[in-house]
C-alpha atoms as a PDB file:
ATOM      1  CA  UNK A   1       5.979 -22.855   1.383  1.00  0.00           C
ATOM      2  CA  UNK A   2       5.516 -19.073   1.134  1.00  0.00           C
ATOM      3  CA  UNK A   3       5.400 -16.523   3.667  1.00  0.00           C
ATOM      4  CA  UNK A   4       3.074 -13.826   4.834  1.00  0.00           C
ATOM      5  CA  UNK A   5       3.794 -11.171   7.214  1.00  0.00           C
ATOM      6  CA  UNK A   6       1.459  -8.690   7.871  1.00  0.00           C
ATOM      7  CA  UNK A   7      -2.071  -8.798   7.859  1.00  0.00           C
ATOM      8  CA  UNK A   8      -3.934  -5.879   7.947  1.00  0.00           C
ATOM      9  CA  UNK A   9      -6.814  -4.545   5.134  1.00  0.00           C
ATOM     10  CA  UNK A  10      -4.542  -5.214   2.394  1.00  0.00           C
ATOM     11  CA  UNK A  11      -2.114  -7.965   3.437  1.00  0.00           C
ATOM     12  CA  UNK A  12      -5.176 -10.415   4.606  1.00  0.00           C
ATOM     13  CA  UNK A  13      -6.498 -10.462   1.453  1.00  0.00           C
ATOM     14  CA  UNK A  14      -3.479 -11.006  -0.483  1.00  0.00           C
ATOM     15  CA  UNK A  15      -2.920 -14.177   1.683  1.00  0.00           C
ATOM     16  CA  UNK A  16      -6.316 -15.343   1.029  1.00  0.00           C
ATOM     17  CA  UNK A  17      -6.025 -15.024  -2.757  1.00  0.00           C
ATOM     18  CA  UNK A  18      -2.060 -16.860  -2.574  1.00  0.00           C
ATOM     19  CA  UNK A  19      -4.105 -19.481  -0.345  1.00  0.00           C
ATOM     20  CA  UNK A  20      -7.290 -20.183  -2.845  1.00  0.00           C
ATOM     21  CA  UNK A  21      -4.810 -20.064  -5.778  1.00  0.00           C
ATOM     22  CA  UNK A  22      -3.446 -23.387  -4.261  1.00  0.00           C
ATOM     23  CA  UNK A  23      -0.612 -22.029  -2.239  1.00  0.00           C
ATOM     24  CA  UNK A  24       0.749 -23.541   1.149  1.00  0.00           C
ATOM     25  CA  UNK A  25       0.844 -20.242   3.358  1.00  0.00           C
ATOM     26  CA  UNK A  26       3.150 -19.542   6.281  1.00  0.00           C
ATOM     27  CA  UNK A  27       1.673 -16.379   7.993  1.00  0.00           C
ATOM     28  CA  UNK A  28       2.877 -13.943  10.989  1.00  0.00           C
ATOM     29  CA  UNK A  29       1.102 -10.608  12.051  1.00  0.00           C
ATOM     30  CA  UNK A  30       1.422  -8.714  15.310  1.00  0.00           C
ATOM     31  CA  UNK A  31      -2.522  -9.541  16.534  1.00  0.00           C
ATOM     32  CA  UNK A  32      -2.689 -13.002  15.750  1.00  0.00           C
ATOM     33  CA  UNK A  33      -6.283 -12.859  15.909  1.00  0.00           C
ATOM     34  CA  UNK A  34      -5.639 -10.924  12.329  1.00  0.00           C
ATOM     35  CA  UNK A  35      -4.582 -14.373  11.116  1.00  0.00           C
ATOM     36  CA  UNK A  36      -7.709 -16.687  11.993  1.00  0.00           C
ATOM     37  CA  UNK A  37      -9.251 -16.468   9.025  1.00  0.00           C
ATOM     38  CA  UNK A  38      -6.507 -17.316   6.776  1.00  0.00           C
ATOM     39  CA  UNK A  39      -5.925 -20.506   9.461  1.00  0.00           C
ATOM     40  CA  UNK A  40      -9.933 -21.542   9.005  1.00  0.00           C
ATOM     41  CA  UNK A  41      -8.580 -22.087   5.641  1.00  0.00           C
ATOM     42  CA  UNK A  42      -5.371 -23.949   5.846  1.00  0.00           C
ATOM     43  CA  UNK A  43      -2.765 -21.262   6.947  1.00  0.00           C
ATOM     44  CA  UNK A  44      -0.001 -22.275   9.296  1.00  0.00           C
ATOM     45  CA  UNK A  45       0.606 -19.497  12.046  1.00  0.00           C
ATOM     46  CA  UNK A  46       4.152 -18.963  13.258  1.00  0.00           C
ATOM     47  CA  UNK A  47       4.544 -16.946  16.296  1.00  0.00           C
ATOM     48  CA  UNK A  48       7.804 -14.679  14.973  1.00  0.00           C
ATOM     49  CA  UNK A  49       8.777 -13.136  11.689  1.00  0.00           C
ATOM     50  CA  UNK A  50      12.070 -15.872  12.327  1.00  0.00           C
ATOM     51  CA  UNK A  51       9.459 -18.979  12.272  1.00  0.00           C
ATOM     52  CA  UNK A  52       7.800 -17.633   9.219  1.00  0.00           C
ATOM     53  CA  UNK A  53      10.963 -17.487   7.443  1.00  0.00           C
ATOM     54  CA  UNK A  54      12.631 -20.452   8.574  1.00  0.00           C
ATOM     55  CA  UNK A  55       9.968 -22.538   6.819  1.00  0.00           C
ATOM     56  CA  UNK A  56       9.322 -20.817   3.317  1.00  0.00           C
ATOM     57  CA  UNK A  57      11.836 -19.953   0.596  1.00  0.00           C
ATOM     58  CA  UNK A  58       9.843 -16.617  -0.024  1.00  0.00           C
ATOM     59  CA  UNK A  59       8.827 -14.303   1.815  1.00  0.00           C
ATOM     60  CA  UNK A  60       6.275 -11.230   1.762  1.00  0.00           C
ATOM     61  CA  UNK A  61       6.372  -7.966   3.742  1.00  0.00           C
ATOM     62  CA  UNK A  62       2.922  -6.180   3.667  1.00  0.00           C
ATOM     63  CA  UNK A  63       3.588  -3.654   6.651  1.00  0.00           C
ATOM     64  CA  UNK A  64       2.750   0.250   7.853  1.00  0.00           C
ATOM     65  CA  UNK A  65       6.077   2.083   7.637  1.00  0.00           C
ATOM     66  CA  UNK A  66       9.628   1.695   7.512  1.00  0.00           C
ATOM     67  CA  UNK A  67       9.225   1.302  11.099  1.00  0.00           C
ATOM     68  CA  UNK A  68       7.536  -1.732  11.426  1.00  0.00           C
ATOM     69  CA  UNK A  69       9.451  -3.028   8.247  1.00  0.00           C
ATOM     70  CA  UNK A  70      12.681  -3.185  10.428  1.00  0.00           C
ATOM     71  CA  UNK A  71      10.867  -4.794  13.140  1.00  0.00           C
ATOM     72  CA  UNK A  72      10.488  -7.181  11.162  1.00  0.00           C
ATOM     73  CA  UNK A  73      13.454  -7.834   9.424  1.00  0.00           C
ATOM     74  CA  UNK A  74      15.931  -7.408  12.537  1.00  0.00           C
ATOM     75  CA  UNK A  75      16.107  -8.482  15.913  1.00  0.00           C
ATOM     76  CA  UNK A  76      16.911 -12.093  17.276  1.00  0.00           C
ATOM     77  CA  UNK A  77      13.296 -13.431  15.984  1.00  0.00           C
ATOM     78  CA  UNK A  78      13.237 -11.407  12.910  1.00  0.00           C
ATOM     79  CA  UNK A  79      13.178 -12.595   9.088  1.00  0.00           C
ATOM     80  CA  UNK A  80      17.306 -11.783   9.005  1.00  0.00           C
ATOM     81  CA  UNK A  81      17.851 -14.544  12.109  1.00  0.00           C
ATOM     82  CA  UNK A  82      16.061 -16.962  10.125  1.00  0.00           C
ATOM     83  CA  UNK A  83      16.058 -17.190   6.070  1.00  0.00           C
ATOM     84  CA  UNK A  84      17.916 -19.559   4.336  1.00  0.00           C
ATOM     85  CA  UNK A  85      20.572 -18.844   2.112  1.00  0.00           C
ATOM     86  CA  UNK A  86      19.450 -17.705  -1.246  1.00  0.00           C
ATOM     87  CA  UNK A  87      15.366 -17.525  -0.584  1.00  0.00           C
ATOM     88  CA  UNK A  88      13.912 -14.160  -1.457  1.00  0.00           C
ATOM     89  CA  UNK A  89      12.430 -11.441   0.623  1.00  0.00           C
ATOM     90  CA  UNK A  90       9.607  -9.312  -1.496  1.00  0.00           C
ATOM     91  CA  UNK A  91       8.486  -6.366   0.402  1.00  0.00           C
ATOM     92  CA  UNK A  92       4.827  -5.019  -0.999  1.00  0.00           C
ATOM     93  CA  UNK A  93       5.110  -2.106   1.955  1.00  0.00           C
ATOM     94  CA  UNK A  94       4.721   1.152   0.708  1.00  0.00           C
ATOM     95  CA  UNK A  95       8.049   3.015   1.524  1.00  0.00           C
ATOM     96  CA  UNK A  96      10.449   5.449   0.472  1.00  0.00           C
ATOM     97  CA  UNK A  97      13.000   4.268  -2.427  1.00  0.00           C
ATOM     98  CA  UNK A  98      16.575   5.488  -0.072  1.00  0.00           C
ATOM     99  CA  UNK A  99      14.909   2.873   2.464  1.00  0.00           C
ATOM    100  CA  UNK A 100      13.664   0.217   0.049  1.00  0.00           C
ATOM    101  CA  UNK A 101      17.804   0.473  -0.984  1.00  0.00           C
ATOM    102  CA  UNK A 102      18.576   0.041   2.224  1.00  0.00           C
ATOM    103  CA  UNK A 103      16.630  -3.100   2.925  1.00  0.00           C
ATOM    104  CA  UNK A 104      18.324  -4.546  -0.038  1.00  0.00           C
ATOM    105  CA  UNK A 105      21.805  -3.728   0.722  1.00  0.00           C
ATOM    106  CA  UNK A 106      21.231  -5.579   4.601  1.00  0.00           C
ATOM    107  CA  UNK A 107      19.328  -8.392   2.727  1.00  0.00           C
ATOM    108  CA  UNK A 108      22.123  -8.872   0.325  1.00  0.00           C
ATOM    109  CA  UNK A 109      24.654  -9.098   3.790  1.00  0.00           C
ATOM    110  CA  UNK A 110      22.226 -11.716   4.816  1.00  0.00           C
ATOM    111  CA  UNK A 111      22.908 -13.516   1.661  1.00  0.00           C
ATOM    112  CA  UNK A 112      19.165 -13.099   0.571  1.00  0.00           C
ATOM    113  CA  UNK A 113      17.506 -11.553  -2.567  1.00  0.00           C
ATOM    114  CA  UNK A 114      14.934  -9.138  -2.455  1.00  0.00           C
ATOM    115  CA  UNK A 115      12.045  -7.201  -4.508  1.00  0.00           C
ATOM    116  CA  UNK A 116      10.745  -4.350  -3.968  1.00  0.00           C
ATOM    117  CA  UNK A 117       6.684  -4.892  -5.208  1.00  0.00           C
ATOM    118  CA  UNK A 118       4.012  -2.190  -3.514  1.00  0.00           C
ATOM    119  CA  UNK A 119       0.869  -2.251  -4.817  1.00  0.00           C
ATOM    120  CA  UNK A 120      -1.468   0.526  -6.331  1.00  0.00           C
ATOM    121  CA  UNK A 121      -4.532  -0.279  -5.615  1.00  0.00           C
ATOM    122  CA  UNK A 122      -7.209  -0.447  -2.187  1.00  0.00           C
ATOM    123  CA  UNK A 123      -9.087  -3.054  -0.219  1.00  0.00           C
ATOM    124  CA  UNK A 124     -11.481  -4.385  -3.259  1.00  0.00           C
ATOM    125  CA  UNK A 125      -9.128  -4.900  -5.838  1.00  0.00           C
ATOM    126  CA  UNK A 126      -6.815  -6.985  -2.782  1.00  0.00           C
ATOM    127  CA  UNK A 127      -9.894  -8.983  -2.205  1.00  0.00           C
ATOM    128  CA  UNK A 128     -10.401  -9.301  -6.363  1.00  0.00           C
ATOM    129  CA  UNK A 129      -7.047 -10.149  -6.698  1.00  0.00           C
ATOM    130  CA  UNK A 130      -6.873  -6.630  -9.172  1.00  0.00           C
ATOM    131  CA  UNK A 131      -3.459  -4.982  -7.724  1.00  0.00           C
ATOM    132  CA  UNK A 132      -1.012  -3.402  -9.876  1.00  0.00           C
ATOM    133  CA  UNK A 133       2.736  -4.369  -8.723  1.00  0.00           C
ATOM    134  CA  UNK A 134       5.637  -1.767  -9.027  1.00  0.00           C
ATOM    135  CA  UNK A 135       8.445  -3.945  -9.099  1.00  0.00           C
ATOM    136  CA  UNK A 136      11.827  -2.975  -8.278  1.00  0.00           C
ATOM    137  CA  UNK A 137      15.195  -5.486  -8.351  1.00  0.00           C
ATOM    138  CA  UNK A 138      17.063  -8.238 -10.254  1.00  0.00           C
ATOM    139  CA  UNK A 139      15.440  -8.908 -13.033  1.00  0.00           C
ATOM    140  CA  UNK A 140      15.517 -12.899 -12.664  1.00  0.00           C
ATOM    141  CA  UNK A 141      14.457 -12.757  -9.224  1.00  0.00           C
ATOM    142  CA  UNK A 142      10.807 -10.703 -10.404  1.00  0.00           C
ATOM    143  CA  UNK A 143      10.531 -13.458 -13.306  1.00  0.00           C
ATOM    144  CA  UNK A 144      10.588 -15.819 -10.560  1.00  0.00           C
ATOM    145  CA  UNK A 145       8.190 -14.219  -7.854  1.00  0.00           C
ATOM    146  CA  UNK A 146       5.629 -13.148 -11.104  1.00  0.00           C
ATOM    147  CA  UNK A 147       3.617 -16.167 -10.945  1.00  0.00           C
ATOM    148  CA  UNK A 148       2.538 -15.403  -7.337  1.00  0.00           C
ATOM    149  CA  UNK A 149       2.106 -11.947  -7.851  1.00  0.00           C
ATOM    150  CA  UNK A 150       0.177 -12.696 -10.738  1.00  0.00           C
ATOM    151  CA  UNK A 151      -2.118 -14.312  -8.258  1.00  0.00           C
ATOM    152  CA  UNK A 152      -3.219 -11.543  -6.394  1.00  0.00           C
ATOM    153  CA  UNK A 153      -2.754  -8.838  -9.096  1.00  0.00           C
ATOM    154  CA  UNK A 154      -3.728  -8.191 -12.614  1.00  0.00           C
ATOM    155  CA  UNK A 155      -0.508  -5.919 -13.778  1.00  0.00           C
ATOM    156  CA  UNK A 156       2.887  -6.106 -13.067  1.00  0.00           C
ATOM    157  CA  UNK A 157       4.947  -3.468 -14.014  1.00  0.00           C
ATOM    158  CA  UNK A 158       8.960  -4.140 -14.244  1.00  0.00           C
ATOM    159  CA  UNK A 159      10.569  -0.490 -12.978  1.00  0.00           C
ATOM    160  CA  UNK A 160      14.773  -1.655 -12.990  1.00  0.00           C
ATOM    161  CA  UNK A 161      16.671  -1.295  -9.715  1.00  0.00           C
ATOM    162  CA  UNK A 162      15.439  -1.895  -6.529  1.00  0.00           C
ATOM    163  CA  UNK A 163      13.848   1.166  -5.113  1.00  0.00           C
ATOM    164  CA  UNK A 164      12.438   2.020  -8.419  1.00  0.00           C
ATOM    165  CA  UNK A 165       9.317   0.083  -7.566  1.00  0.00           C
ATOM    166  CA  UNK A 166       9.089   1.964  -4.505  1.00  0.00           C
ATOM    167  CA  UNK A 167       9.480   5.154  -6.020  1.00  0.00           C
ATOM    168  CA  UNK A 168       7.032   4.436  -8.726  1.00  0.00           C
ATOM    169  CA  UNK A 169       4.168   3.641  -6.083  1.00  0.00           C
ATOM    170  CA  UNK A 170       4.610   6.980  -4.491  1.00  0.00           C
ATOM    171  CA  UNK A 171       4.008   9.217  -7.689  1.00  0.00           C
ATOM    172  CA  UNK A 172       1.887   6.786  -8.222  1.00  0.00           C
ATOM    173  CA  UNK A 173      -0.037   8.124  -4.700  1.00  0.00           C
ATOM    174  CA  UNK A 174       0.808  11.452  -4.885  1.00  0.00           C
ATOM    175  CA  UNK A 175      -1.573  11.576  -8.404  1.00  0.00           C
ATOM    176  CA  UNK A 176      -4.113   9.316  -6.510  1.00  0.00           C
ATOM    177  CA  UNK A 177      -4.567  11.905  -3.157  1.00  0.00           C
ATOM    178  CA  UNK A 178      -4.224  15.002  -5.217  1.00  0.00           C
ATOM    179  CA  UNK A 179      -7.268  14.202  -7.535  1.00  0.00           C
ATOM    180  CA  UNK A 180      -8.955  13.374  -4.610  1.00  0.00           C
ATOM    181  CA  UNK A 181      -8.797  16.388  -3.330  1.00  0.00           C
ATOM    182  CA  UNK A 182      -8.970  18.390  -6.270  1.00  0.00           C
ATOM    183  CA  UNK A 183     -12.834  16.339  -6.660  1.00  0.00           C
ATOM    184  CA  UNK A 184     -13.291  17.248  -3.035  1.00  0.00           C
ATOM    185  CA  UNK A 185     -12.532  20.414  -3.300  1.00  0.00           C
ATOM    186  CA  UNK A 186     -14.811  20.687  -6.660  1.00  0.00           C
ATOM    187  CA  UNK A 187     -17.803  19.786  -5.025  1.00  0.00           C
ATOM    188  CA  UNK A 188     -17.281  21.725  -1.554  1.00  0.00           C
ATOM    189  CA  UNK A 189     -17.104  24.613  -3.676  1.00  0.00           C
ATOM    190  CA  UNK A 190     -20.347  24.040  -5.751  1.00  0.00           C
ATOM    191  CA  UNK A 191     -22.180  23.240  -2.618  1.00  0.00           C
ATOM    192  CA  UNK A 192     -20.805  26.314  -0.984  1.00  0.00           C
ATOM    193  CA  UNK A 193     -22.278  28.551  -4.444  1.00  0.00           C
ATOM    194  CA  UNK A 194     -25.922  26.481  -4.424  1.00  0.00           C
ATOM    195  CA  UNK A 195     -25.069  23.798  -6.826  1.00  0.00           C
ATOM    196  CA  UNK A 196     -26.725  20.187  -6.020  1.00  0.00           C
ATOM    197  CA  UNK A 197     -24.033  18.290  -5.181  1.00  0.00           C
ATOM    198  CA  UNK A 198     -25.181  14.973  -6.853  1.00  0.00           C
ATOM    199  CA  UNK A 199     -25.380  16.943 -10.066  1.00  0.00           C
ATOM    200  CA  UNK A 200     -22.373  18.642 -10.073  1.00  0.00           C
ATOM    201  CA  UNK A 201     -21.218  15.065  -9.287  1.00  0.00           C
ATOM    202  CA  UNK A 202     -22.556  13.541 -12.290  1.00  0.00           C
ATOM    203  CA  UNK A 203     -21.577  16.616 -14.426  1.00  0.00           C
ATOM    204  CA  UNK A 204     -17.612  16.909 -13.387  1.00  0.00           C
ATOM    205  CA  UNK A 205     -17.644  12.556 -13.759  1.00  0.00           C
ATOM    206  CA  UNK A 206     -19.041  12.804 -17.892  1.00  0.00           C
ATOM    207  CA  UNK A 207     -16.214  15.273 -18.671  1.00  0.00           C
ATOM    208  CA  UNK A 208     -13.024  14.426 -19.531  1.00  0.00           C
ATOM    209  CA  UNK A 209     -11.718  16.635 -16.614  1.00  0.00           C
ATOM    210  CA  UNK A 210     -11.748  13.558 -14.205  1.00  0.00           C
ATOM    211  CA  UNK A 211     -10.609  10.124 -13.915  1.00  0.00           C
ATOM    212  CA  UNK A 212     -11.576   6.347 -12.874  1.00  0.00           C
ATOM    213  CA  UNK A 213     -10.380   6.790  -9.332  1.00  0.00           C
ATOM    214  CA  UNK A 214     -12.282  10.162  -8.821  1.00  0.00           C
ATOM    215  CA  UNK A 215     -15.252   7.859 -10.609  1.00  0.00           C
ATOM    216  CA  UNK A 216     -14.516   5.387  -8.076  1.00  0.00           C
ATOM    217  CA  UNK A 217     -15.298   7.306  -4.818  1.00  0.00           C
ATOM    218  CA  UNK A 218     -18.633   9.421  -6.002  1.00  0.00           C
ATOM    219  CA  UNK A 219     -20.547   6.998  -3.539  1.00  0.00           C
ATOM    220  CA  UNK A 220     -18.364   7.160  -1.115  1.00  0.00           C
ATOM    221  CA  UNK A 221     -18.332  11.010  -0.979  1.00  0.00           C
ATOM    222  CA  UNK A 222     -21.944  11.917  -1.793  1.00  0.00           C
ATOM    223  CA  UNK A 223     -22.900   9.268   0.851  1.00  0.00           C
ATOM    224  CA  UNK A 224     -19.812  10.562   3.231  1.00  0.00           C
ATOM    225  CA  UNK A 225     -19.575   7.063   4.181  1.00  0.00           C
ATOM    226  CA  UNK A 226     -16.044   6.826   4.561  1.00  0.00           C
ATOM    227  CA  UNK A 227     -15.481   2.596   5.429  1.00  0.00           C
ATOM    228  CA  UNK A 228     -11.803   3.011   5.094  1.00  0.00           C
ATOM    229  CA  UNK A 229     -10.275   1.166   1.503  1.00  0.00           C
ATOM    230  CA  UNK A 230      -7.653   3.449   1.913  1.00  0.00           C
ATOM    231  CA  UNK A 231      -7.049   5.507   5.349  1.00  0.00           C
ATOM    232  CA  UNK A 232      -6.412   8.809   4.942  1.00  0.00           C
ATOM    233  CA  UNK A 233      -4.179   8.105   8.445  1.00  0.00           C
ATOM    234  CA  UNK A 234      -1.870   6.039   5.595  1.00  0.00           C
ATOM    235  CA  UNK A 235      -2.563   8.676   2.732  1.00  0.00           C
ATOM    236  CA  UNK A 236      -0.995  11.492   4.875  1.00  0.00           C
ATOM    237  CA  UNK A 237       2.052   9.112   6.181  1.00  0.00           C
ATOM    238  CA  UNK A 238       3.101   8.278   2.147  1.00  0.00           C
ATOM    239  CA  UNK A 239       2.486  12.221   1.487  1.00  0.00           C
ATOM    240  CA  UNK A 240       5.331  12.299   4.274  1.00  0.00           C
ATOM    241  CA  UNK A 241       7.383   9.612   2.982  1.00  0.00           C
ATOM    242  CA  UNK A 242       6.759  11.383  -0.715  1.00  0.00           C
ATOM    243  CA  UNK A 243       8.282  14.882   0.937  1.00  0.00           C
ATOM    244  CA  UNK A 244      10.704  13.647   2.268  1.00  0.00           C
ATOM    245  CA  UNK A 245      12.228  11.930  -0.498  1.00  0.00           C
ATOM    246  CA  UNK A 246      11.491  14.569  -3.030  1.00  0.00           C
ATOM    247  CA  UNK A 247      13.728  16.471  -0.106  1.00  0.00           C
ATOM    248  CA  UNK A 248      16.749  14.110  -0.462  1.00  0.00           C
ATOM    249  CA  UNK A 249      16.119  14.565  -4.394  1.00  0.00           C
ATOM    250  CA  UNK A 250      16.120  18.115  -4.637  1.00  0.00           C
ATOM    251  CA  UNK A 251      12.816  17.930  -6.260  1.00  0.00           C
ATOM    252  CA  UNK A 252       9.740  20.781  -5.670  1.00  0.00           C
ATOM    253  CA  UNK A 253       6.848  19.843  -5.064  1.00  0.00           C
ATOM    254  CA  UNK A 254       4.423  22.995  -4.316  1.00  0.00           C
ATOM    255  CA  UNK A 255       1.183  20.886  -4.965  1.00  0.00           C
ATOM    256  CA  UNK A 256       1.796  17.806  -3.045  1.00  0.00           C
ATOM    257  CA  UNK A 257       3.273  19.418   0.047  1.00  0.00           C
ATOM    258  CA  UNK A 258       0.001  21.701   0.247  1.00  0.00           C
ATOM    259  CA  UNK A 259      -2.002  18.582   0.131  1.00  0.00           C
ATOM    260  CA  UNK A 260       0.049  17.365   2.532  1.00  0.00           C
ATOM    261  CA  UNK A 261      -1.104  20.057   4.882  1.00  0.00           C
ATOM    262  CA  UNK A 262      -4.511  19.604   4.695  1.00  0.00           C
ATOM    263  CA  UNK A 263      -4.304  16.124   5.014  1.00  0.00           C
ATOM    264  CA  UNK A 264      -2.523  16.576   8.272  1.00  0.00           C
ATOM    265  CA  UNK A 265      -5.484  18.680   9.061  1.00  0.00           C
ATOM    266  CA  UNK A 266      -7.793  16.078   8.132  1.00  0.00           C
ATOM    267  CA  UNK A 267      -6.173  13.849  10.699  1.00  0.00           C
ATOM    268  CA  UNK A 268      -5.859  15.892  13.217  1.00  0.00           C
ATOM    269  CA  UNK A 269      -9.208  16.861  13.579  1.00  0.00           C
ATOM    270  CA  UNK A 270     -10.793  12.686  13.172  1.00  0.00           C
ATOM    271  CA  UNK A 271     -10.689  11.714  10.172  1.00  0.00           C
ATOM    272  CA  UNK A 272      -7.414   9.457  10.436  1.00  0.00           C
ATOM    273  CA  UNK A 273      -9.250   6.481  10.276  1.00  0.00           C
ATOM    274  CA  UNK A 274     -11.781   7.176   7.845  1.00  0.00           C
ATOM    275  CA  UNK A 275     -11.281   6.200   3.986  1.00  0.00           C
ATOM    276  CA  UNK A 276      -8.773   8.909   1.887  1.00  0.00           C
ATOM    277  CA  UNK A 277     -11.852   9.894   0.466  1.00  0.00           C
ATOM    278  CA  UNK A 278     -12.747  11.724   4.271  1.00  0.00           C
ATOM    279  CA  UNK A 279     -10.615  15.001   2.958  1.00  0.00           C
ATOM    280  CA  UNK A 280     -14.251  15.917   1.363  1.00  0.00           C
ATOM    281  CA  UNK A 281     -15.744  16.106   5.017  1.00  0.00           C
ATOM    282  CA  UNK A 282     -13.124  18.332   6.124  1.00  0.00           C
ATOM    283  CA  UNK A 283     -13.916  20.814   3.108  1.00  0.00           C
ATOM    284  CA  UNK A 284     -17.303  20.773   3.179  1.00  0.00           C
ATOM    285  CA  UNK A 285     -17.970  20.481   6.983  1.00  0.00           C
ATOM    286  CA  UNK A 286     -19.275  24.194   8.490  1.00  0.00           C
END
């Protein structure tokens, strides 16, 4: 039996592709209501992280913030009270490496494994089963979790310790919102000198200037439909999480921590819950 905690645009669907792919599911998320799909197709529903993890030998984490990780994990109905001996914990949250270590070290007290796996990638490529894991931790326990992973991702790259997997996914998202922006910013500025927006578009997207994900979003900006694959609400908390960490590292980041700003902005004035994508609307709004 495998676990699933967590259920929100990302985790749902990489239940549902663990389920169709022939695995027995286990599944726990804070609005249970979250969960009724995956029980219309066989899920069990357990009513605490504990019951999820006192019937499967692994368990995955798909879950906001560090915050809500330790929810999770702690507490007298948390995944710590619970797991068996040995079974493995694999957290696919995106979080900062120094707390990804953490989690280890107190799983390891519990006399469980665990991987560190986020995923780069947005709500179609959960729901295509196209994710790229980051993997962080013993090298024997990824070999073993692989096969499921496999099922609801397309890559899976091996970084060493855990925390490496972690810190992989967040310069991983610091290129992803920056080149959003930078596209965003492109084509506020073109509009702003007279230039026809779906042109310019077009134009920037043949040269060699931009990239697949900046590819990826030309609907969703010229259309400013902003369904949320990504919400800029979680953009703007991994920009934290990135600043933070670069912080503890002694590393500068001038470009990231300006984004950073104006993604705070972009919150603050609506957009929170709009796709990443939304930072155009702030730029090219009058």
């Amino acid at each position: 039996m495998i676990g699933f905690i967590g259920l929100g645009i990302m985790g749902e669907n990489m239940a549902l592709n663990l389920l169709e792919k022939g695995e027995q599911l286990v599944v726990f998320n804070r609005t249970k209501e979250k969960a009724q799909a995956l029980m219309d197709k066989g899920a069990v529903w357990a009513d605490s992280p504990r019951e999820v993890s006192e019937q499967a030998d692994i368990v995955f984490t798909m879950l906001t913030d560090p915050g809500a990780v330790q929810a999770v994990a702690y507490g007298e109905d948390g995944l710590f009270s619970g797991m068996k001996e040995n079974s493995l914990w694999v957290d696919v949250s995106t979080v900062k490496p120094a707390f990804t270590k953490e989690m280890a070290d107190a799983a390891r007290a519990h006399h469980i494994r665990f991987v560190d796996a986020p995923v780069s990638g947005s709500k179609a490529p959960a729901q295509q089963g196209k994710l790229h894991f980051l993997v962080g931790g013993e090298e024997q326990d990824v070999k073993e979790v692989t096969p499921l992973l496999e099922k609801m991702g397309q890559s899976i790259q091996y970084m060493g310790a855990n925390g490496n997997g972690s810190a992989t996914k967040l310069a991983v998202n610091m290129l992803l919102v920056q080149s959003l922006t930078g596209l965003s910013e492109a084509i506020s500025f073109g509009e702003a000198v007279g230039l026809d927006k779906e042109h310019l578009m077009d134009v920037l997207l043949a040269l060699p200037v931009t990239s697949d994900i900046q590819a990826g979003k030309r609907d969703t900006i010229l259309q400013q439909n902003f369904d949320p694959q990504f919400p800029l609400e979680h953009a703007y908390k991994d920009l934290q999480q990135i600043s933070e960490t670069a912080y503890e590292a002694g590393a500068p980041l001038p470009m990231t921590n300006s984004v950073k700003e104006l993604y705070a902005l972009a919150k603050k004035n609506g957009y929170g819950k709009q796709d990443v994508a939304a930072v155009y609307a702030l730029l090219a709004r009058d």
